[in-house]
C-alpha atoms as a PDB file:
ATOM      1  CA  UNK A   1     -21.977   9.922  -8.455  1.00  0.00           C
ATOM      2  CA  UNK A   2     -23.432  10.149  -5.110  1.00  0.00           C
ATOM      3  CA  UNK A   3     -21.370  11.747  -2.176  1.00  0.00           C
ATOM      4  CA  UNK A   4     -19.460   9.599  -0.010  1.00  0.00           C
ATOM      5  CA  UNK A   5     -19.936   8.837   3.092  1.00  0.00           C
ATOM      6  CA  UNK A   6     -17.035  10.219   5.276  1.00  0.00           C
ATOM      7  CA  UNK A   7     -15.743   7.354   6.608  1.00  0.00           C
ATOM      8  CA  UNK A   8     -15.429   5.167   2.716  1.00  0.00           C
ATOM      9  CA  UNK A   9     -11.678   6.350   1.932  1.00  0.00           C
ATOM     10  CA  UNK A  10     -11.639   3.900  -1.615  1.00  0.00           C
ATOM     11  CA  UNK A  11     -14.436   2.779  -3.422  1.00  0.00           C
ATOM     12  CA  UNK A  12     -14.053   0.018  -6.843  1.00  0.00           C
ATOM     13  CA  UNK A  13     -17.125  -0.155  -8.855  1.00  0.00           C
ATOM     14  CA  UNK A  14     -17.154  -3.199 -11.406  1.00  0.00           C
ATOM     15  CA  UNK A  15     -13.404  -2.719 -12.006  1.00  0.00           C
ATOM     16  CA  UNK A  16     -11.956  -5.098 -14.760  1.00  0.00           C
ATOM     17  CA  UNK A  17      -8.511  -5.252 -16.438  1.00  0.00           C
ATOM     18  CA  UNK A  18      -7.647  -7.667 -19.889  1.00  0.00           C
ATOM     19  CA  UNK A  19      -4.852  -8.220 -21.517  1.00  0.00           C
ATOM     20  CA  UNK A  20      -4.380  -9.017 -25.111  1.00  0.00           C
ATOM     21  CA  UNK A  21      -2.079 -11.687 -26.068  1.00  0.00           C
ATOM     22  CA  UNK A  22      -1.885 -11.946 -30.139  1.00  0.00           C
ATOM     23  CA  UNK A  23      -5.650 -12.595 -30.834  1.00  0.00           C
ATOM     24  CA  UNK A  24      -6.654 -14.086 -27.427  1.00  0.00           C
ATOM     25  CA  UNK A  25      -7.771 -11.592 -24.694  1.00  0.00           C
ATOM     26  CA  UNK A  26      -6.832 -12.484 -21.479  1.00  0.00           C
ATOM     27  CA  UNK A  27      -9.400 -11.750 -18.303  1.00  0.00           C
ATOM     28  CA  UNK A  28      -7.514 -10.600 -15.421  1.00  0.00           C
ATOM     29  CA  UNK A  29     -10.307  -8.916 -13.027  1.00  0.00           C
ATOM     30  CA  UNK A  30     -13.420  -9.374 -13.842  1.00  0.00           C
ATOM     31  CA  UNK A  31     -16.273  -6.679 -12.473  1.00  0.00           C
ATOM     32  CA  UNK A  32     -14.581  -6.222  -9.005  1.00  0.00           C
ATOM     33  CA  UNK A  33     -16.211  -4.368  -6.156  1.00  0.00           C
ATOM     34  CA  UNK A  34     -14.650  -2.809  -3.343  1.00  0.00           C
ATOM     35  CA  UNK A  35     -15.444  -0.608  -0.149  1.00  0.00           C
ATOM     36  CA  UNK A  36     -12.737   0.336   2.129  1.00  0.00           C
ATOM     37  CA  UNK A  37     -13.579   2.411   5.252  1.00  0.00           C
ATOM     38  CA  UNK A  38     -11.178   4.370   7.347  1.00  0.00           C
ATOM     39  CA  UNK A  39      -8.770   2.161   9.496  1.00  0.00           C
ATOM     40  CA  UNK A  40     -10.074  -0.803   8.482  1.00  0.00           C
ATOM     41  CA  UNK A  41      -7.505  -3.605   7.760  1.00  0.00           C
ATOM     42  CA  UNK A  42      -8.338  -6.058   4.532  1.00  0.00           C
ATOM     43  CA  UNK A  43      -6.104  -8.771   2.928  1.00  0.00           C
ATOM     44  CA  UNK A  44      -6.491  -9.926  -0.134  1.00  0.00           C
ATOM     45  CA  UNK A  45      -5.218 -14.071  -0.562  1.00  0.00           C
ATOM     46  CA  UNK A  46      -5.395 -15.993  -3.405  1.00  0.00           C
ATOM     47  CA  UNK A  47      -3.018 -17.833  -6.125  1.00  0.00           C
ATOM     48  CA  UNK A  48       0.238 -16.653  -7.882  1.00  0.00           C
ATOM     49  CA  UNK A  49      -0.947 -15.221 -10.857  1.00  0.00           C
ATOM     50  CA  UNK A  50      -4.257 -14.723 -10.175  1.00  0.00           C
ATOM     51  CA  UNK A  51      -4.515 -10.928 -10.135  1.00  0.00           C
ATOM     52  CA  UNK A  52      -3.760 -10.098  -6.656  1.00  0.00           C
ATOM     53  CA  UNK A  53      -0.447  -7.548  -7.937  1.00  0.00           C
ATOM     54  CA  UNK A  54      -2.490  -6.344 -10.512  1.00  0.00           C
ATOM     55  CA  UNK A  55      -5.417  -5.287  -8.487  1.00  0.00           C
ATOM     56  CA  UNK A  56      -3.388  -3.466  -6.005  1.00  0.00           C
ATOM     57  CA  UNK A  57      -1.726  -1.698  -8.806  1.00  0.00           C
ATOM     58  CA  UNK A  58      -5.183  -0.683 -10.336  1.00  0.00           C
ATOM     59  CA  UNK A  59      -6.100   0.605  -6.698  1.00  0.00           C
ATOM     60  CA  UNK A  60      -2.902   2.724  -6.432  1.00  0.00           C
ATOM     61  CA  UNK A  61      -3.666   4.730  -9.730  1.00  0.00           C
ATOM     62  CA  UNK A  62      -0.087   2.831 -10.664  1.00  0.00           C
ATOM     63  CA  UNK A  63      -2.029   0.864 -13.621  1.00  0.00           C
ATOM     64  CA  UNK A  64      -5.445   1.820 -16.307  1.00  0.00           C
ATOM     65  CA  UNK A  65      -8.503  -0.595 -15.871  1.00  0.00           C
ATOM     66  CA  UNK A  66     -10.118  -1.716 -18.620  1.00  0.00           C
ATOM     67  CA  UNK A  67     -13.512  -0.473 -17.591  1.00  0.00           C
ATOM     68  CA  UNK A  68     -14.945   0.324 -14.073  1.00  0.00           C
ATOM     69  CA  UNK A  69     -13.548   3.184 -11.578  1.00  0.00           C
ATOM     70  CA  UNK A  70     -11.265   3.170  -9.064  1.00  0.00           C
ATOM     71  CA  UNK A  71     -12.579   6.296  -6.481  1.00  0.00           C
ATOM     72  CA  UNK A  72      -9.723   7.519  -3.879  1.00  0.00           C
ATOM     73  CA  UNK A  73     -11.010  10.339  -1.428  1.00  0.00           C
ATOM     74  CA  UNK A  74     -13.485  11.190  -3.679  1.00  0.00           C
ATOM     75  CA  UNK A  75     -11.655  11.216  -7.030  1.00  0.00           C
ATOM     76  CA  UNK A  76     -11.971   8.795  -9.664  1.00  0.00           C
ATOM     77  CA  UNK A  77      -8.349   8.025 -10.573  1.00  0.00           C
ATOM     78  CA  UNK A  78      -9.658   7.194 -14.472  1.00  0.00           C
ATOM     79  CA  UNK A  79     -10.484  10.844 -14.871  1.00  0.00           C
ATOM     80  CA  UNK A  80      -8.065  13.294 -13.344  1.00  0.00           C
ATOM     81  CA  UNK A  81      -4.328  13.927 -15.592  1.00  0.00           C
ATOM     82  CA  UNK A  82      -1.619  11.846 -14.917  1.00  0.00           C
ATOM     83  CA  UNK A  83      -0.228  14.966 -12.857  1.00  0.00           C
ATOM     84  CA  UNK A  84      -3.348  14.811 -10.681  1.00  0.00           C
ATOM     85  CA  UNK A  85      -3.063  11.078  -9.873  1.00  0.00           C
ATOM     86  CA  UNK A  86       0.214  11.385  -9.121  1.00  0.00           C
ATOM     87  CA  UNK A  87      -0.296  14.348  -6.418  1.00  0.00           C
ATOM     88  CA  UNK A  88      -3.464  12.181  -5.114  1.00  0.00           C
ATOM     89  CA  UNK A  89      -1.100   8.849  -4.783  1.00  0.00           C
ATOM     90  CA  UNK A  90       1.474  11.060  -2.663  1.00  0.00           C
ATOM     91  CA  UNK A  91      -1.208  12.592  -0.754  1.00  0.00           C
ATOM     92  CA  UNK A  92      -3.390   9.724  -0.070  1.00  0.00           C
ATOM     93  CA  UNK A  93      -1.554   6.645  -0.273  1.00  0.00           C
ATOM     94  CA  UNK A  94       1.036   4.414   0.885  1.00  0.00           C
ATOM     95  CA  UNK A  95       3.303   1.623  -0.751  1.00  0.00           C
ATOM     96  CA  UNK A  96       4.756  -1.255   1.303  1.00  0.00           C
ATOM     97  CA  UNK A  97       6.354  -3.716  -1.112  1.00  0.00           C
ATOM     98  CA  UNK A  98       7.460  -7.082  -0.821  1.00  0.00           C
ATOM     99  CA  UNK A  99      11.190  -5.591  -1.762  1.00  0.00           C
ATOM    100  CA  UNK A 100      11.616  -2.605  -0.025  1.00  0.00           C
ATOM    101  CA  UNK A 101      13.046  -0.645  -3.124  1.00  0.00           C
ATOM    102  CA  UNK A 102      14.698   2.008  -0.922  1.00  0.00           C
ATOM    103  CA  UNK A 103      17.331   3.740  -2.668  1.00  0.00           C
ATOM    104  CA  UNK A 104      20.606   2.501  -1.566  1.00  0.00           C
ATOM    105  CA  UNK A 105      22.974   5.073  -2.017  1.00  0.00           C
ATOM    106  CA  UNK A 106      20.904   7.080   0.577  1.00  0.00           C
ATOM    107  CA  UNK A 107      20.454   6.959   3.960  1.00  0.00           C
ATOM    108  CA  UNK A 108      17.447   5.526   6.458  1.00  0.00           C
ATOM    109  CA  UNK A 109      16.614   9.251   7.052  1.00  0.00           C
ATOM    110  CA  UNK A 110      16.899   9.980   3.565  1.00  0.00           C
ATOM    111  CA  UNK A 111      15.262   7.433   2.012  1.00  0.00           C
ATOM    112  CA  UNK A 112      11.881   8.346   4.204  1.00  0.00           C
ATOM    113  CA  UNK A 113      12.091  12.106   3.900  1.00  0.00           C
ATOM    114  CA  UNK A 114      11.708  11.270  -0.147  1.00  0.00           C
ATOM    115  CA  UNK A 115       8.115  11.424   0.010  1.00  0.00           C
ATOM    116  CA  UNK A 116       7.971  14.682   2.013  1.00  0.00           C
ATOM    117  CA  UNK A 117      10.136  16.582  -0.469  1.00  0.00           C
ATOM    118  CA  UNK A 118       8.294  16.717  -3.141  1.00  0.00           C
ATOM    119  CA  UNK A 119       5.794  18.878  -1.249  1.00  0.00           C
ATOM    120  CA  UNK A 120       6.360  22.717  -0.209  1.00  0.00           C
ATOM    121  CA  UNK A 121       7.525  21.048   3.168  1.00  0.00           C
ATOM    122  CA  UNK A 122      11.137  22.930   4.816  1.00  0.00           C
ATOM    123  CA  UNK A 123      13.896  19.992   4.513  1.00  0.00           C
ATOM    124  CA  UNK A 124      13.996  20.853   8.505  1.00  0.00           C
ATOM    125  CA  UNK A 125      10.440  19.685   8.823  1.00  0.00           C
ATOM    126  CA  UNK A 126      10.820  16.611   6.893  1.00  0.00           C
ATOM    127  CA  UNK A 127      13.883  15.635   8.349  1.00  0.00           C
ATOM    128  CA  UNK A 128      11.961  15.842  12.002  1.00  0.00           C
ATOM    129  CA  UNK A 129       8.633  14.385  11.006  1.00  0.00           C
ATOM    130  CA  UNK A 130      10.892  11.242   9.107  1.00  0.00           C
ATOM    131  CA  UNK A 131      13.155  11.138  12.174  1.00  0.00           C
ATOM    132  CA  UNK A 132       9.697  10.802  14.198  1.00  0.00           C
ATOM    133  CA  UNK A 133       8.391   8.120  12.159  1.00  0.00           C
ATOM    134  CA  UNK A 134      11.865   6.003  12.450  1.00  0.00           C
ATOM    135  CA  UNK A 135      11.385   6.466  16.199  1.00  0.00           C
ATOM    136  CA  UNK A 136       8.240   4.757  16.118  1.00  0.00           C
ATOM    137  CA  UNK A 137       9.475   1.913  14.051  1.00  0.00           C
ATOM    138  CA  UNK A 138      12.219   1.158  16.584  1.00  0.00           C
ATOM    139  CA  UNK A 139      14.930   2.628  14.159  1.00  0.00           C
ATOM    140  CA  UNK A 140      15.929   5.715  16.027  1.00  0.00           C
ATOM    141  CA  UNK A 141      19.255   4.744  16.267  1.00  0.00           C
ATOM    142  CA  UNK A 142      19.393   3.585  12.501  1.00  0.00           C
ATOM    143  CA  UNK A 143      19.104   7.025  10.990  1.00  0.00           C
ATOM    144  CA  UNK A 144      22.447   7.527   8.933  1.00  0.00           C
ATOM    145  CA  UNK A 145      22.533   3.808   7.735  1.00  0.00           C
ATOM    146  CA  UNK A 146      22.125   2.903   4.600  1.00  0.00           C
ATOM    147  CA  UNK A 147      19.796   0.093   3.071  1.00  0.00           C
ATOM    148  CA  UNK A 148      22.656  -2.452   2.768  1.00  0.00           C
ATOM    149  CA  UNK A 149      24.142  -1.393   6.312  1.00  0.00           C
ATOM    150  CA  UNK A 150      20.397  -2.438   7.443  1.00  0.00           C
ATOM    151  CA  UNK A 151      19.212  -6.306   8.228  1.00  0.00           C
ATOM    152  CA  UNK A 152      15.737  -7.490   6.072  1.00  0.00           C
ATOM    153  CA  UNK A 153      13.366  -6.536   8.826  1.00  0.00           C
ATOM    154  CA  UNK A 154      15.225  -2.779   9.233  1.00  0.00           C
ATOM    155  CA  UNK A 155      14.812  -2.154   5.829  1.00  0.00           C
ATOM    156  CA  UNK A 156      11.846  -3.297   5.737  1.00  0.00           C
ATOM    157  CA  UNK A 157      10.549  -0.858   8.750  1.00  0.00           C
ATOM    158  CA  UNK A 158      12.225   1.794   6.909  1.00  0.00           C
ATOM    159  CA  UNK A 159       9.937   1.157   3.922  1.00  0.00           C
ATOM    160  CA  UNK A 160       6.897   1.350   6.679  1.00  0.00           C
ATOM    161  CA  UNK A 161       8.129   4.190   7.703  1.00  0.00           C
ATOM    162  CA  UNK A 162       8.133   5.955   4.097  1.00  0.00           C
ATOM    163  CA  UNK A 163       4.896   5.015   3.493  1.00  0.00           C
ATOM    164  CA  UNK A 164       3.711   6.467   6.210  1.00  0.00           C
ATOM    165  CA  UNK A 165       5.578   9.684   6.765  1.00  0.00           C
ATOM    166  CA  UNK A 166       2.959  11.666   4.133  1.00  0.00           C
ATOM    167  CA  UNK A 167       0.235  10.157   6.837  1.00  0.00           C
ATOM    168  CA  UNK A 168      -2.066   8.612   4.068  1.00  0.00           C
ATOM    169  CA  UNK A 169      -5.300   7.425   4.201  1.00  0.00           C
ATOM    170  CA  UNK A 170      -4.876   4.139   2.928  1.00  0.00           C
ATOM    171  CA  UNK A 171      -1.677   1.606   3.167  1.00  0.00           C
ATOM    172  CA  UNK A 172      -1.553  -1.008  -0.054  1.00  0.00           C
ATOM    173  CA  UNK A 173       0.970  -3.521   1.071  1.00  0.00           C
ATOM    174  CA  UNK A 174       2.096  -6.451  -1.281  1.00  0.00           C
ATOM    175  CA  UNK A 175       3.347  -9.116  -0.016  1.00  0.00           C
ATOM    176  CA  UNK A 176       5.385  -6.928   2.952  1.00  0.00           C
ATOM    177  CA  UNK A 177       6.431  -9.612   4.727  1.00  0.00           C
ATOM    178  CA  UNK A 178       7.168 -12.522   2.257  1.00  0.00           C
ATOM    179  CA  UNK A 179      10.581 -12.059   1.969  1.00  0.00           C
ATOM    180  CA  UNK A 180      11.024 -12.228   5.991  1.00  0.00           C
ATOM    181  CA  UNK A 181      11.503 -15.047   8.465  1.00  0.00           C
ATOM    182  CA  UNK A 182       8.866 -16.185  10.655  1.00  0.00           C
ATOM    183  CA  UNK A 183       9.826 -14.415  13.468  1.00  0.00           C
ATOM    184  CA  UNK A 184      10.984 -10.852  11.392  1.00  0.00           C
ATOM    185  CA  UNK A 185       7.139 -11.016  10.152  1.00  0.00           C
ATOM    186  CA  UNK A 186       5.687 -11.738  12.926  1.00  0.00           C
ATOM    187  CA  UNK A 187       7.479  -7.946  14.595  1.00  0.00           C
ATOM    188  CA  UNK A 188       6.919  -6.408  10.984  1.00  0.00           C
ATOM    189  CA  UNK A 189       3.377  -7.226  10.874  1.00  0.00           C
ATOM    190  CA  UNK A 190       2.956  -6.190  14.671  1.00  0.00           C
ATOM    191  CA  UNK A 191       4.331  -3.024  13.716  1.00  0.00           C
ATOM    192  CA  UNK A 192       1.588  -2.249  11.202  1.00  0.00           C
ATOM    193  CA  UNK A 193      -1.059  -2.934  13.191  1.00  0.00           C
ATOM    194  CA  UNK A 194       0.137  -0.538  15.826  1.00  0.00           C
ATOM    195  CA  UNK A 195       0.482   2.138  13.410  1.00  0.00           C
ATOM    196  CA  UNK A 196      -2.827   1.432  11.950  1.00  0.00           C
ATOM    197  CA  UNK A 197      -4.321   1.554  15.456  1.00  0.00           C
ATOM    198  CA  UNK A 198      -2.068   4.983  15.835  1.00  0.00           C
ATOM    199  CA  UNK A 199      -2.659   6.735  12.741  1.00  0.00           C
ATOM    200  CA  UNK A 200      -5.857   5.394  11.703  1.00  0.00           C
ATOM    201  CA  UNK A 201      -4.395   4.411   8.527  1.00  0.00           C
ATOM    202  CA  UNK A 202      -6.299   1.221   6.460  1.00  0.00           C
ATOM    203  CA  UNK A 203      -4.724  -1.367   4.971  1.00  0.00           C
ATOM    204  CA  UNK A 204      -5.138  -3.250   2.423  1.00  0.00           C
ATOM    205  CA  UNK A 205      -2.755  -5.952   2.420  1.00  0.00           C
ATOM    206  CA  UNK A 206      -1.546  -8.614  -0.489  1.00  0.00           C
ATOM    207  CA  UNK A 207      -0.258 -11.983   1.221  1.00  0.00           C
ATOM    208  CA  UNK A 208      -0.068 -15.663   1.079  1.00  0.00           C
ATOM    209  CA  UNK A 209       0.620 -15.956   4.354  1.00  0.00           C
ATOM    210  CA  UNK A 210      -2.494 -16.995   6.021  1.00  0.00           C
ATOM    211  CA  UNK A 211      -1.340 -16.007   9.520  1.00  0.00           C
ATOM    212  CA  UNK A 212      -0.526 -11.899   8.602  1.00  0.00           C
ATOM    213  CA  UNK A 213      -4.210 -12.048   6.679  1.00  0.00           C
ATOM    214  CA  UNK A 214      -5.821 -13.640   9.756  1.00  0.00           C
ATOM    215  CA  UNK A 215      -5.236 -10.516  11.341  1.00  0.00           C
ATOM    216  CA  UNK A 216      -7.030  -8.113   9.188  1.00  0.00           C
ATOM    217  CA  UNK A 217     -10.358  -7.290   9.931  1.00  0.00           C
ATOM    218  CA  UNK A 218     -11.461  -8.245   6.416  1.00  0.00           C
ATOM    219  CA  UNK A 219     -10.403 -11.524   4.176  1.00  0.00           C
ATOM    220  CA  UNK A 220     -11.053 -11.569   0.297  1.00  0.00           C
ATOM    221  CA  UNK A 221     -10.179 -13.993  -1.772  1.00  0.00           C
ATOM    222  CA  UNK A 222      -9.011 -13.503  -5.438  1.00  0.00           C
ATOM    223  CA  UNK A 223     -10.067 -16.288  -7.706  1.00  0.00           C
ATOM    224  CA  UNK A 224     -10.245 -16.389 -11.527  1.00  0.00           C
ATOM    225  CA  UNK A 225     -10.421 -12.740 -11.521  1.00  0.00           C
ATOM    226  CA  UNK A 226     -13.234 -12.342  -9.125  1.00  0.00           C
ATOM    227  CA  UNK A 227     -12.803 -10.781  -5.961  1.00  0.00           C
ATOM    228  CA  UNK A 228     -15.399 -12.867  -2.931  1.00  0.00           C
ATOM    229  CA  UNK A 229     -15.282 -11.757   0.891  1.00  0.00           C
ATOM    230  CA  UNK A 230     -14.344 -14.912   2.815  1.00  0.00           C
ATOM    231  CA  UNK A 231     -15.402 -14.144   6.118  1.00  0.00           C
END
């Protein structure tokens, strides 16, 4: 494979992903291509079911394609060991969720320093750099309270936060803000695009909410598996 240019942090050459249901194979993605540069902000819209979950999966080495190669930073998460993809994930990625799945019997603090620790990091360091990071969410005050102590849009900054303590090159968000009011998006949302402005972070974002994907630089649109640029 050619080099990479410096700036093309994920690359998705002719990616496709079936499933077989008794005799009938089912076509989820279907010869996808993909270029993601540094900082740049892409959303991905299209119908329940269509593929959108699954694609983002496929990107974050959480899922196998079918055929075609997923390249993160370089490396072609198809052909390094399971061990490998998973030190790549923590080192180049991170995962905003629709459900925050923080860890509820730990604390705000906690629950971000998680990616941090498994690395050769000093809990002392981690516990500043995740402090930091809560800071710039608008959390600072939030530090020792736990998921269920926290409203939707705290937890849900504290899940920013996470992903973004291990400073990662790319952000895959899925559907980060569905679960939120109107207004909580709106400040959740806002908050993303500051850190991606900060950090210099891309995103690629999941979301059927036409007004967070109208502020990516990027729109794609997922239909029967095939993945068009729509602007």
């Amino acid at each position: 494979m050619a080099e990479q240019s410096n700036s093309v942090v994920l690359e998705v050459n002719a990616l496709s992903k079936s499933f077989s249901d008794g005799e009938l194979q089912v076509d989820v993605l279907k010869n996808v291509n993909l270029q993601i540069s540094a900082q740049e902000k892409v959303a991905i819209v299209g119908a329940s079911g269509s593929g959108k979950s699954t694609l983002l999966h496929l990107l974050g080495g959480l899922d196998a394609a079918t055929s075609g190669e997923v390249v993160l930073c370089g490396q072609d998460l198809n052909k390094v060991s399971d061990k490998q993809r998973g030190e790549l994930r923590n080192r180049y990625l991170g995962f905003i969720y629709q459900f925050h799945h923080l860890l509820p019997e730990f604390t705000a603090l906690e629950n971000v320093c998680m990616p941090l620790l498994v690395r050769d990091s000093t809990v002392v360091e981690v516990k500043q750099q995740a402090k930091d990071m809560l800071a710039r969410v608008g959390l600072a005050n939030r530090l020792q309270h736990k998921p269920s102590e926290l409203s939707g849009g705290e937890r849900q900054r504290v899940a920013i936060a996470r992903a973004l303590i291990t400073q990662p090159k790319i952000i895959l968000a899925d559907e980060p803000t569905g679960n939120l009011d109107s207004k909580t998006a709106a400040n959740v949302t806002e908050i993303m695009m500051e850190l991606n402005a900060e950090l210099h972070t891309a995103i690629i974002l999941v979301t059927h909410d036409m007004e967070v994907a109208s502020k990516m630089h990027t729109l794609y649109e997922l239909q029967d598996g095939e993945l068009a640029r729509n602007n």
